[in-house]
PDB file of N, CA and C in Angstrom:
ATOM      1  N   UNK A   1      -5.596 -19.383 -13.727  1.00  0.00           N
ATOM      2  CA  UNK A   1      -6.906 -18.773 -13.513  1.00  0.00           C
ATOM      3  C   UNK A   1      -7.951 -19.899 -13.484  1.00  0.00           C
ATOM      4  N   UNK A   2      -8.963 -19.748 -12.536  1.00  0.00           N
ATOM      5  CA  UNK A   2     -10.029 -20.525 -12.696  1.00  0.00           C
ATOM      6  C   UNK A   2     -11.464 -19.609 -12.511  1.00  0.00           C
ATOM      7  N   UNK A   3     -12.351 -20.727 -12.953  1.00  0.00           N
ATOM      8  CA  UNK A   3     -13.711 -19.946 -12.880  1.00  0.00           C
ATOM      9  C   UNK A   3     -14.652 -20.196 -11.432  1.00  0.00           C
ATOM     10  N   UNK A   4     -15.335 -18.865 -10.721  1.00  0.00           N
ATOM     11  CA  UNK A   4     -15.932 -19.248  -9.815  1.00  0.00           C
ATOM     12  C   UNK A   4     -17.238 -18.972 -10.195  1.00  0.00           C
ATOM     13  N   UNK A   5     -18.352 -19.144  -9.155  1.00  0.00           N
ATOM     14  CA  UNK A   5     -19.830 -18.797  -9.202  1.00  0.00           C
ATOM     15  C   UNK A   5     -19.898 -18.092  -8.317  1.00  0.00           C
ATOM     16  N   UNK A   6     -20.754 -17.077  -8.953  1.00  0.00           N
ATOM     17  CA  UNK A   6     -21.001 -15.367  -7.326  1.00  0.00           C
ATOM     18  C   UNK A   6     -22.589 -16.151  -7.240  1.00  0.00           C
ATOM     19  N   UNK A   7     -23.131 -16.243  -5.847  1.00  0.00           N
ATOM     20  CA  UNK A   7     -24.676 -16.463  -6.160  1.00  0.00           C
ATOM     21  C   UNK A   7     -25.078 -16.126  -4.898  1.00  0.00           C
ATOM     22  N   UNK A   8     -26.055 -14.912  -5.238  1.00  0.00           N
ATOM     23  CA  UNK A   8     -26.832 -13.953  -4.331  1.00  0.00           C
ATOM     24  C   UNK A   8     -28.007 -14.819  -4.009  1.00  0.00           C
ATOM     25  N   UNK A   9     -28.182 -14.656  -3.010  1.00  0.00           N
ATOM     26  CA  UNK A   9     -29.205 -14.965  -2.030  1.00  0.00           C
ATOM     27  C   UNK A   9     -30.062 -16.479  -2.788  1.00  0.00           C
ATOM     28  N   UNK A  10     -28.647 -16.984  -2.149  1.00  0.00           N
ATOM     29  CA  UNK A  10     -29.273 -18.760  -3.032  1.00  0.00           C
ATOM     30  C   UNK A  10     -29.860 -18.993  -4.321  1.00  0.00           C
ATOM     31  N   UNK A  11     -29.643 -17.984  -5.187  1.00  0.00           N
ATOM     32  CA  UNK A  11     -30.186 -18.400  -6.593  1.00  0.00           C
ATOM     33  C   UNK A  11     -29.608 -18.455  -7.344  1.00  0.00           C
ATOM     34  N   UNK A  12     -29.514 -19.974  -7.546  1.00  0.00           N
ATOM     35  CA  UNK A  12     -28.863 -20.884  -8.597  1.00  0.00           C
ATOM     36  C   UNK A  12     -29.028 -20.696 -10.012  1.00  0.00           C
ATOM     37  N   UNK A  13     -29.830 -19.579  -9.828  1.00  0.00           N
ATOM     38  CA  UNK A  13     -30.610 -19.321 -11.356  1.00  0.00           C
ATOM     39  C   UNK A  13     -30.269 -18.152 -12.304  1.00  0.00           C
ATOM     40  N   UNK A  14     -29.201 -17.435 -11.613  1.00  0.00           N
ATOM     41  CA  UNK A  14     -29.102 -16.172 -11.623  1.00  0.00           C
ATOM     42  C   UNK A  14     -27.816 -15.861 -11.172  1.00  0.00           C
ATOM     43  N   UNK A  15     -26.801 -16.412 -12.087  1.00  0.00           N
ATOM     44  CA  UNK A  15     -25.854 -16.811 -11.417  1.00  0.00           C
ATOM     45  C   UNK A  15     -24.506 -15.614 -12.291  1.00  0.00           C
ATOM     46  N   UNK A  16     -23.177 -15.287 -11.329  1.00  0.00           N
ATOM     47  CA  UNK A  16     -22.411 -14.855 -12.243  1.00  0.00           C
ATOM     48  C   UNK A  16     -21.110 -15.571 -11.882  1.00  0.00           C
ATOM     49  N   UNK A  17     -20.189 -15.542 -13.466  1.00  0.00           N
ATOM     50  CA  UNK A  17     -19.032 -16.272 -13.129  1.00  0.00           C
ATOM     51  C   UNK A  17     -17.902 -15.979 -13.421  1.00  0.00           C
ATOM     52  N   UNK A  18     -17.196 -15.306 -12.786  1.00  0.00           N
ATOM     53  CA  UNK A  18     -15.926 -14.470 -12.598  1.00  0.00           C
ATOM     54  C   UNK A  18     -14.620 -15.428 -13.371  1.00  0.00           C
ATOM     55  N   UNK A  19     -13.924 -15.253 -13.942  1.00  0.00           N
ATOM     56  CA  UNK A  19     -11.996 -15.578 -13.741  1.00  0.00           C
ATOM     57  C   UNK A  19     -11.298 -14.899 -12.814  1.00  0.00           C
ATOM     58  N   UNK A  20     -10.689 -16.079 -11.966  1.00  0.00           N
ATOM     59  CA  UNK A  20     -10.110 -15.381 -10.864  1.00  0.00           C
ATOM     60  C   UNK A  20      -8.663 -16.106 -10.385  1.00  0.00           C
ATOM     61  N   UNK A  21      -7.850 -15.237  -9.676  1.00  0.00           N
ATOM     62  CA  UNK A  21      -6.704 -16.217 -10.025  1.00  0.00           C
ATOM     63  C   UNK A  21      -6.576 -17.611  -8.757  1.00  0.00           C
ATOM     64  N   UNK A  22      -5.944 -18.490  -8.989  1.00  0.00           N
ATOM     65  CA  UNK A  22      -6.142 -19.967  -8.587  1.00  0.00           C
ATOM     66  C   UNK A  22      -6.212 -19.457  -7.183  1.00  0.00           C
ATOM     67  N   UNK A  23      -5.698 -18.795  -6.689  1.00  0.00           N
ATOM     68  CA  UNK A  23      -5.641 -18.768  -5.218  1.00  0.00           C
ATOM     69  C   UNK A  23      -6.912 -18.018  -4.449  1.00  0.00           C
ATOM     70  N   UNK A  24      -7.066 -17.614  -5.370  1.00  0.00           N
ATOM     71  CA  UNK A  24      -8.596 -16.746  -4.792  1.00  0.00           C
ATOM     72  C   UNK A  24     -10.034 -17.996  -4.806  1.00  0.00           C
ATOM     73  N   UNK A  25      -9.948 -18.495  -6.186  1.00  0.00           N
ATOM     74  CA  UNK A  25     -10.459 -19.969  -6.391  1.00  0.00           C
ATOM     75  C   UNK A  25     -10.553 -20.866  -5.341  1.00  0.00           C
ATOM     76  N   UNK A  26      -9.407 -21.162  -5.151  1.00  0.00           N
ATOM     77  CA  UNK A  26      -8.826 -22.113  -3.951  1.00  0.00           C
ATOM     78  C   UNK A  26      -9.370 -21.755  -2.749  1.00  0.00           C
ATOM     79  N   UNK A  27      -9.611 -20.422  -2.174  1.00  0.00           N
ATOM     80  CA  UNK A  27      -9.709 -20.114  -0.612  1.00  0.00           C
ATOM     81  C   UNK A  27     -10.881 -19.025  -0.865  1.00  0.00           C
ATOM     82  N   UNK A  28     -12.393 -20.056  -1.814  1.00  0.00           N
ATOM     83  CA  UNK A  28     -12.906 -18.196  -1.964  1.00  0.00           C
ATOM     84  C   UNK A  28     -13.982 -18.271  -0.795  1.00  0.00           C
ATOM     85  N   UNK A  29     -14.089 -19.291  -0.024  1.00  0.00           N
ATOM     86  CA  UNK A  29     -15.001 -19.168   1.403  1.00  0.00           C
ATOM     87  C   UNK A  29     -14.082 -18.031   2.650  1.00  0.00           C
ATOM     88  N   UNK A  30     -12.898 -17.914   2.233  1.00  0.00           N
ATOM     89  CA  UNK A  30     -12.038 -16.755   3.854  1.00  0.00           C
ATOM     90  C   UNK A  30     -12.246 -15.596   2.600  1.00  0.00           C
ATOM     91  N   UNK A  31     -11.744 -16.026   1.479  1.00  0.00           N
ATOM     92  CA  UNK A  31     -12.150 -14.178   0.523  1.00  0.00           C
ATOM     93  C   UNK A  31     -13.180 -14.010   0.583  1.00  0.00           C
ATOM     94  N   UNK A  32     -14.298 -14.617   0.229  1.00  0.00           N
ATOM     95  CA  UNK A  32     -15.769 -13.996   0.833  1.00  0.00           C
ATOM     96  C   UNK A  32     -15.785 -12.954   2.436  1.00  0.00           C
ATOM     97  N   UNK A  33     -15.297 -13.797   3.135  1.00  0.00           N
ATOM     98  CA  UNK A  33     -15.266 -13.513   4.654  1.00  0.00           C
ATOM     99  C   UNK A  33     -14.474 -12.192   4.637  1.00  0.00           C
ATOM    100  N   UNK A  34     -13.297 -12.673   3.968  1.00  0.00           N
ATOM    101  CA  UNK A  34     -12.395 -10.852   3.918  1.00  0.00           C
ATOM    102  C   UNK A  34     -13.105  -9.448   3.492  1.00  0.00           C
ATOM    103  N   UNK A  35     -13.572  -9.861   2.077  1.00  0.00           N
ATOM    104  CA  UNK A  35     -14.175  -9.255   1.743  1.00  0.00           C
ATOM    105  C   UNK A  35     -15.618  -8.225   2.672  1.00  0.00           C
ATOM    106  N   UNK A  36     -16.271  -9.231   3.293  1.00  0.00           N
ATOM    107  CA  UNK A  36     -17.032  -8.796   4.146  1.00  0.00           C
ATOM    108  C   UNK A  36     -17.148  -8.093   5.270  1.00  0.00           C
ATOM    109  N   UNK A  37     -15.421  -8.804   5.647  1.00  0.00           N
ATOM    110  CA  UNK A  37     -15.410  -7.982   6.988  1.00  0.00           C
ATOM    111  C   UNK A  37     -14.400  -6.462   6.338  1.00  0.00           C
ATOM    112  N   UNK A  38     -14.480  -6.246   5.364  1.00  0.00           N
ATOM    113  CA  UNK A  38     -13.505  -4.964   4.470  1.00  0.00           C
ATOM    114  C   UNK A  38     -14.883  -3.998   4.104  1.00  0.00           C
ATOM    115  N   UNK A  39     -15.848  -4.753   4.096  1.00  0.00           N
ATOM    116  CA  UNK A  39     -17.213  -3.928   3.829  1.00  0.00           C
ATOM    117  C   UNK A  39     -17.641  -3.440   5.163  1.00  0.00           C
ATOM    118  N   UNK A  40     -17.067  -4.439   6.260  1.00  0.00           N
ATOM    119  CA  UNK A  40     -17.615  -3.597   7.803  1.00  0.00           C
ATOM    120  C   UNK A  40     -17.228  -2.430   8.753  1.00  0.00           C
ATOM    121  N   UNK A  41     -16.293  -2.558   7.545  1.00  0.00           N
ATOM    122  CA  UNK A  41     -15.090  -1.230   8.507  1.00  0.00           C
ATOM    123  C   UNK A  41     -15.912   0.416   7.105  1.00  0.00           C
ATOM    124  N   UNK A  42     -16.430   1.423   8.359  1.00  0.00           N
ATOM    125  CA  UNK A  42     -17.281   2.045   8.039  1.00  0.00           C
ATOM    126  C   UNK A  42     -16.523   3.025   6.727  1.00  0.00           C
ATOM    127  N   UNK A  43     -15.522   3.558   6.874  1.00  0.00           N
ATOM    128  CA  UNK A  43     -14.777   4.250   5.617  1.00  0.00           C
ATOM    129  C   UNK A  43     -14.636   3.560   3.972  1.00  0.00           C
ATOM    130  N   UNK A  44     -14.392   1.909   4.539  1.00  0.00           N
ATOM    131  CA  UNK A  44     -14.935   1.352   2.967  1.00  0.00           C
ATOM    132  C   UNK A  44     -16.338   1.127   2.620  1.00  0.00           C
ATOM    133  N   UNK A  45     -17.375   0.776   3.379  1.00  0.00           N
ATOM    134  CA  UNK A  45     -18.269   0.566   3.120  1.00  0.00           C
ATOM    135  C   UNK A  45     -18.855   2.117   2.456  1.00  0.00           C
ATOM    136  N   UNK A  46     -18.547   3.383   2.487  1.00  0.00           N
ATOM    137  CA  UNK A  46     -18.867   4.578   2.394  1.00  0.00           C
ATOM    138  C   UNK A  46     -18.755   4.375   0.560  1.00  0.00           C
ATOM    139  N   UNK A  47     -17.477   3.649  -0.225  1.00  0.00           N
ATOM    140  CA  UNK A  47     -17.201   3.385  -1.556  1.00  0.00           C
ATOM    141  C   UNK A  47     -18.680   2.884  -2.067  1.00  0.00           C
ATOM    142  N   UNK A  48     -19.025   2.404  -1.107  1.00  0.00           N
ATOM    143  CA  UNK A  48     -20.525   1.339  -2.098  1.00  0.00           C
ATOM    144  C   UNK A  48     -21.819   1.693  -1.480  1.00  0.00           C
ATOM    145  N   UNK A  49     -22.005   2.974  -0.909  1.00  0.00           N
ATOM    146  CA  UNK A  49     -23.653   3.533  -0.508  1.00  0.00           C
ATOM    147  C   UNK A  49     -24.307   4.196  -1.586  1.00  0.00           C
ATOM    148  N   UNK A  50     -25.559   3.906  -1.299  1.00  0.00           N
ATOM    149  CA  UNK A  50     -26.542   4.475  -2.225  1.00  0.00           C
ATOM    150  C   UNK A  50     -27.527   5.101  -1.506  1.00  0.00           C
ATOM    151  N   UNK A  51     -27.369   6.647  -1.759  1.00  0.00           N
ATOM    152  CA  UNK A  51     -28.312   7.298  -0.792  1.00  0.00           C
ATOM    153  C   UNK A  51     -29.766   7.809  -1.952  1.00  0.00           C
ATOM    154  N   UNK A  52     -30.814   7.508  -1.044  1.00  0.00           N
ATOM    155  CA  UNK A  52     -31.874   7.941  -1.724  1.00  0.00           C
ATOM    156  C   UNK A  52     -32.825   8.838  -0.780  1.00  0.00           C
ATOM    157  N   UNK A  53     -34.388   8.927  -1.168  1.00  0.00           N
ATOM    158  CA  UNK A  53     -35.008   9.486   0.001  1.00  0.00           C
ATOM    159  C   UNK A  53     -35.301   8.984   0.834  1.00  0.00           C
ATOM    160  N   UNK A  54     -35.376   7.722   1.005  1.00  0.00           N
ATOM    161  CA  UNK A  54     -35.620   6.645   2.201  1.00  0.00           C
ATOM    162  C   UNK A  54     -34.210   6.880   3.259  1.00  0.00           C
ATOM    163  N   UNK A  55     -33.389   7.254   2.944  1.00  0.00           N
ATOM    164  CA  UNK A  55     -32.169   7.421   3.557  1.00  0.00           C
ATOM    165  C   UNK A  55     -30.438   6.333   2.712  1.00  0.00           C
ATOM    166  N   UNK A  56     -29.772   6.288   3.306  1.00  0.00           N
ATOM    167  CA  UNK A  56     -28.401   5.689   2.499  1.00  0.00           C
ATOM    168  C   UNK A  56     -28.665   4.240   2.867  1.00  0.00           C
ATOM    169  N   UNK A  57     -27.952   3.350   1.738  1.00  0.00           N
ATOM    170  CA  UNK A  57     -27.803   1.786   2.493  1.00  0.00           C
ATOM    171  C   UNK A  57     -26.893   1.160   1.558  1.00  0.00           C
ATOM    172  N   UNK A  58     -25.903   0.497   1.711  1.00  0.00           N
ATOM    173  CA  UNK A  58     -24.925  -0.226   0.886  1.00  0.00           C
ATOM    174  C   UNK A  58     -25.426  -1.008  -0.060  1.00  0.00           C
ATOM    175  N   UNK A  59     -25.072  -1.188  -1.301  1.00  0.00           N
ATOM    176  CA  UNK A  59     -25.303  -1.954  -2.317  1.00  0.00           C
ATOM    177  C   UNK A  59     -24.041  -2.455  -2.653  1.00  0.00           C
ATOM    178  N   UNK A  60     -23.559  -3.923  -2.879  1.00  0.00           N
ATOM    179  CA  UNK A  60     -22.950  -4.870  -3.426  1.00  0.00           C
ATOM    180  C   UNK A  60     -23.345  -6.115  -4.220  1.00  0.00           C
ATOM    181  N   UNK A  61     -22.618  -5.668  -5.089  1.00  0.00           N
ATOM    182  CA  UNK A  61     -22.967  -6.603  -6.245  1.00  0.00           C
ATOM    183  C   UNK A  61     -21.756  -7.202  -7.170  1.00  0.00           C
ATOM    184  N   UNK A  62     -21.930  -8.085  -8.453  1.00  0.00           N
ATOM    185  CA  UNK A  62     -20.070  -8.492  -8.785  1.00  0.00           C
ATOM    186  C   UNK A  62     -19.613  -7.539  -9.209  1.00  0.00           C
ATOM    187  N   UNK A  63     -19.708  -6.591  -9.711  1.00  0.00           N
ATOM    188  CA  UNK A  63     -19.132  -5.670  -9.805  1.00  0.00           C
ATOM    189  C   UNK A  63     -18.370  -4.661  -8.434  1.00  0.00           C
ATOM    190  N   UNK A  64     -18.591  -4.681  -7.633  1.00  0.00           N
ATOM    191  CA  UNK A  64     -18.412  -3.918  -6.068  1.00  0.00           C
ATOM    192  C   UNK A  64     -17.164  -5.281  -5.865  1.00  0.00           C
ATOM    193  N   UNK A  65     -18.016  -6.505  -6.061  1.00  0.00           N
ATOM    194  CA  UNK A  65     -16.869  -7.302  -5.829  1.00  0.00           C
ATOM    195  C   UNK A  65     -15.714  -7.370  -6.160  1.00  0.00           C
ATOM    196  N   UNK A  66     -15.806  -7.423  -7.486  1.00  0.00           N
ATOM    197  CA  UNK A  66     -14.572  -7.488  -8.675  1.00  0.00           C
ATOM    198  C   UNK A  66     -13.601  -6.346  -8.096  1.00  0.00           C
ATOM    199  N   UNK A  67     -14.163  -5.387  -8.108  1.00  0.00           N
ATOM    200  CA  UNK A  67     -13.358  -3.801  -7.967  1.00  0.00           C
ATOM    201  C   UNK A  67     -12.544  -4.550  -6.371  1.00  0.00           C
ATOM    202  N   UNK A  68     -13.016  -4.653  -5.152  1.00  0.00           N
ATOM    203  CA  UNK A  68     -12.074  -5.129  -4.517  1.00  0.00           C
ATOM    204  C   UNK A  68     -11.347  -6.273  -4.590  1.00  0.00           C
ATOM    205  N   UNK A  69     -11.295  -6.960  -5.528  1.00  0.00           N
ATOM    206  CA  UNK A  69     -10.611  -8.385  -5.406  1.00  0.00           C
ATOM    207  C   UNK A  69      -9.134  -8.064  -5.959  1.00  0.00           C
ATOM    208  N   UNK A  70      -9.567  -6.714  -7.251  1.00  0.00           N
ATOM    209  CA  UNK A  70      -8.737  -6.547  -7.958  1.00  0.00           C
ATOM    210  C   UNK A  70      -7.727  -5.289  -7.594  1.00  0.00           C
ATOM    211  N   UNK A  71      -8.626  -4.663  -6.830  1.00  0.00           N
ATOM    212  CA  UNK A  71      -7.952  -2.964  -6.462  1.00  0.00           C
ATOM    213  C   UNK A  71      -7.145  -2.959  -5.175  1.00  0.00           C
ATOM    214  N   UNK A  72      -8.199  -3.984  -4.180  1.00  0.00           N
ATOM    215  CA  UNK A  72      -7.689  -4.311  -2.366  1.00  0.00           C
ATOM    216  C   UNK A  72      -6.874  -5.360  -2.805  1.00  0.00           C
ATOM    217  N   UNK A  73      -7.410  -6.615  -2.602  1.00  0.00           N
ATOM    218  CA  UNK A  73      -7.281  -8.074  -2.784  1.00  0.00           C
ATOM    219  C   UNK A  73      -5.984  -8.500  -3.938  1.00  0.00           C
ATOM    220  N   UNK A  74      -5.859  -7.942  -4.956  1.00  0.00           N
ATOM    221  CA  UNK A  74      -5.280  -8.716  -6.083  1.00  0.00           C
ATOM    222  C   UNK A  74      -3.858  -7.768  -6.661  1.00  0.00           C
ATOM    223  N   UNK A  75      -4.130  -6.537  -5.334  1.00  0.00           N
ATOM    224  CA  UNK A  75      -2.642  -5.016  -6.017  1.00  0.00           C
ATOM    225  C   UNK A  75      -2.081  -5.740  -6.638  1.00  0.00           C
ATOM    226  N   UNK A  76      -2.169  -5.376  -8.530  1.00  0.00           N
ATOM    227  CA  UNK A  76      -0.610  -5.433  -9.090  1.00  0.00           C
ATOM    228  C   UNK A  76      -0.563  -7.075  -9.555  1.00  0.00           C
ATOM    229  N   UNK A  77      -1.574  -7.740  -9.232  1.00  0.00           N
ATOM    230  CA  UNK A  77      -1.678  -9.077  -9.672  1.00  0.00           C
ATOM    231  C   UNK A  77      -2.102  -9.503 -10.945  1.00  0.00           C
ATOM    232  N   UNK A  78      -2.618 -10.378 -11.205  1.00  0.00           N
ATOM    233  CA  UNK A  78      -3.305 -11.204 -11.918  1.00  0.00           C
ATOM    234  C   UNK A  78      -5.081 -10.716 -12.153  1.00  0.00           C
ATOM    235  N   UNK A  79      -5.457  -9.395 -12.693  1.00  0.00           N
ATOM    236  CA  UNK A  79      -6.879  -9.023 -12.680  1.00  0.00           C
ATOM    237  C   UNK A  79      -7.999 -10.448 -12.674  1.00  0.00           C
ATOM    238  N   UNK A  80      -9.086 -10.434 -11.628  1.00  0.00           N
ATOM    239  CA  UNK A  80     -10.190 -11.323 -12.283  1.00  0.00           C
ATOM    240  C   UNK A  80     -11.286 -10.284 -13.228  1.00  0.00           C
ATOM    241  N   UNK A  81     -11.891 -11.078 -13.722  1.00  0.00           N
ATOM    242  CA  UNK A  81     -13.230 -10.931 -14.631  1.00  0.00           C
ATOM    243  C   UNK A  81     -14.012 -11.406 -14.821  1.00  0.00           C
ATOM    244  N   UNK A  82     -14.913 -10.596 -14.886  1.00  0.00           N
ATOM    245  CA  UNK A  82     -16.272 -11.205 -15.659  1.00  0.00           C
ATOM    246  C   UNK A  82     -16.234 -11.898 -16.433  1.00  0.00           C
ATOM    247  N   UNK A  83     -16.804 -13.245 -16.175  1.00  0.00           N
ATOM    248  CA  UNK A  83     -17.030 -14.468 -18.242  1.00  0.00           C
ATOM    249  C   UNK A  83     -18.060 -14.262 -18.295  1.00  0.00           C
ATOM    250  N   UNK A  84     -18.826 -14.338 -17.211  1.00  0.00           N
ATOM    251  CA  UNK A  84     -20.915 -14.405 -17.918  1.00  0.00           C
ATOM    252  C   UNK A  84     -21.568 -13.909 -16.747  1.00  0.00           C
ATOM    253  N   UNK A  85     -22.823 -13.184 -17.068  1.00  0.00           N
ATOM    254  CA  UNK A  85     -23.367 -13.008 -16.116  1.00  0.00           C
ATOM    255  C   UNK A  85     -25.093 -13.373 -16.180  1.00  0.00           C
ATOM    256  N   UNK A  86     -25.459 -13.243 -15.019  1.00  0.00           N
ATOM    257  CA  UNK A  86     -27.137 -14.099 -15.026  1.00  0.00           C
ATOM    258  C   UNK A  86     -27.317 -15.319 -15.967  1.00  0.00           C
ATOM    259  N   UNK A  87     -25.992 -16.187 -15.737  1.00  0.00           N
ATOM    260  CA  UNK A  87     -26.355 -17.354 -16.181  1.00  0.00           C
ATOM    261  C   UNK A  87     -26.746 -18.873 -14.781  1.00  0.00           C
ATOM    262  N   UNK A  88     -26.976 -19.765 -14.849  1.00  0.00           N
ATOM    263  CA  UNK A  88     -27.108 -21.039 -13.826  1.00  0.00           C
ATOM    264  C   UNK A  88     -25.556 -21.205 -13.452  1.00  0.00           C
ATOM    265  N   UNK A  89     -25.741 -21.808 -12.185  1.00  0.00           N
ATOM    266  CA  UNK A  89     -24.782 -22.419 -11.728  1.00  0.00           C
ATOM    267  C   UNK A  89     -24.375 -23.672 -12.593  1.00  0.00           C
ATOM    268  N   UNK A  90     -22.673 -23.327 -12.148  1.00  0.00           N
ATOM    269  CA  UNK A  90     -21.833 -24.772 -12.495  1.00  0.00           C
ATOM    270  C   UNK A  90     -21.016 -25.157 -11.327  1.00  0.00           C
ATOM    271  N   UNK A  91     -21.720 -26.120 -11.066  1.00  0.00           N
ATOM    272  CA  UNK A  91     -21.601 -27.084 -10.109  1.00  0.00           C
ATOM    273  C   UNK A  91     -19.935 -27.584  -9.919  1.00  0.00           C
ATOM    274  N   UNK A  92     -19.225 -27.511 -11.101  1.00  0.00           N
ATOM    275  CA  UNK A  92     -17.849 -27.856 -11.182  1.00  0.00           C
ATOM    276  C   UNK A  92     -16.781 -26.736 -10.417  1.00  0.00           C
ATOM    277  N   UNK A  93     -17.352 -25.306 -10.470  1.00  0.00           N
ATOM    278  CA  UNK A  93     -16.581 -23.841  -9.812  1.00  0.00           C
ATOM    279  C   UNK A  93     -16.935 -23.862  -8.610  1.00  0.00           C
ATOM    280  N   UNK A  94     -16.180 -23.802  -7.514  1.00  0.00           N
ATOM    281  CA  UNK A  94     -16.671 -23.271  -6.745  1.00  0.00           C
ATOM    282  C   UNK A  94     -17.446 -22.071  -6.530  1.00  0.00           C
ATOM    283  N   UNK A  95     -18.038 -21.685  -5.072  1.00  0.00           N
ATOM    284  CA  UNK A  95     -18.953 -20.417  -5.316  1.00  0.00           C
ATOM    285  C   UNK A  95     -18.338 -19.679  -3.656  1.00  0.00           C
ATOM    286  N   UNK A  96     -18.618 -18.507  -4.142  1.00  0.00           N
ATOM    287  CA  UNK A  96     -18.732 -17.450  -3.533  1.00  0.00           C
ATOM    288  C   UNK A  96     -20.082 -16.919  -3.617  1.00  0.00           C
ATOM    289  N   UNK A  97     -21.338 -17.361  -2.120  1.00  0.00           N
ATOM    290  CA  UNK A  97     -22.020 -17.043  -1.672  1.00  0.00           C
ATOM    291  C   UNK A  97     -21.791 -15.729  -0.874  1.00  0.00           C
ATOM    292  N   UNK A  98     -23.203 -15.038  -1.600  1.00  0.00           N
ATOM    293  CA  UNK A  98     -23.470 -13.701  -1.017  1.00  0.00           C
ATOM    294  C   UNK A  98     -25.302 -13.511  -0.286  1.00  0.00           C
TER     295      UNK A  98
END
């Protein structure tokens, strides 16, 4: 297992940092990408809408993440987790930009 950095919309400041297993670590710029394009196909993206009166719109966050890394991504594997959240980046983990 290693540790990554989730960091939304470039802020280094506000950072969360998952355990995840080495291989997800290793390749988390195409799992980002997977992930994303698993959010574009309209039946999954339906798991993570938030409808209000303005009308519906997807919300993802590490948590939305986690749930697919571990439920799609990780069947039957090695669970990741949460270590900390809204803390700074560490420069030593790689990151998974959102």
């Amino acid at each position: 297992m290693k540790y990554i950095n989730l960091v939304y919309e470039d802020d280094i400041l506000d950072v969360d940092i998952l355990s995840v297993p080495n291989e997800v670590a290793d390749n988390i710029e195409s799992i980002v990408k997977e992930f994303e394009a698993w959010c574009g196909i309209p039946e999954n993206a339906r798991r993570f809408m938030i409808y209000n009166d303005q009308g519906a719109y997807m919300s993802v966050d590490t948590e939305e993440f986690l749930w697919w890394l571990n439920e799609v991504k990780l069947q039957g594997r090695e669970k990741a987790v949460i270590v900390k959240q809204h803390t700074t980046i560490c420069y030593d983990y790689p990151c998974a930009e959102f």
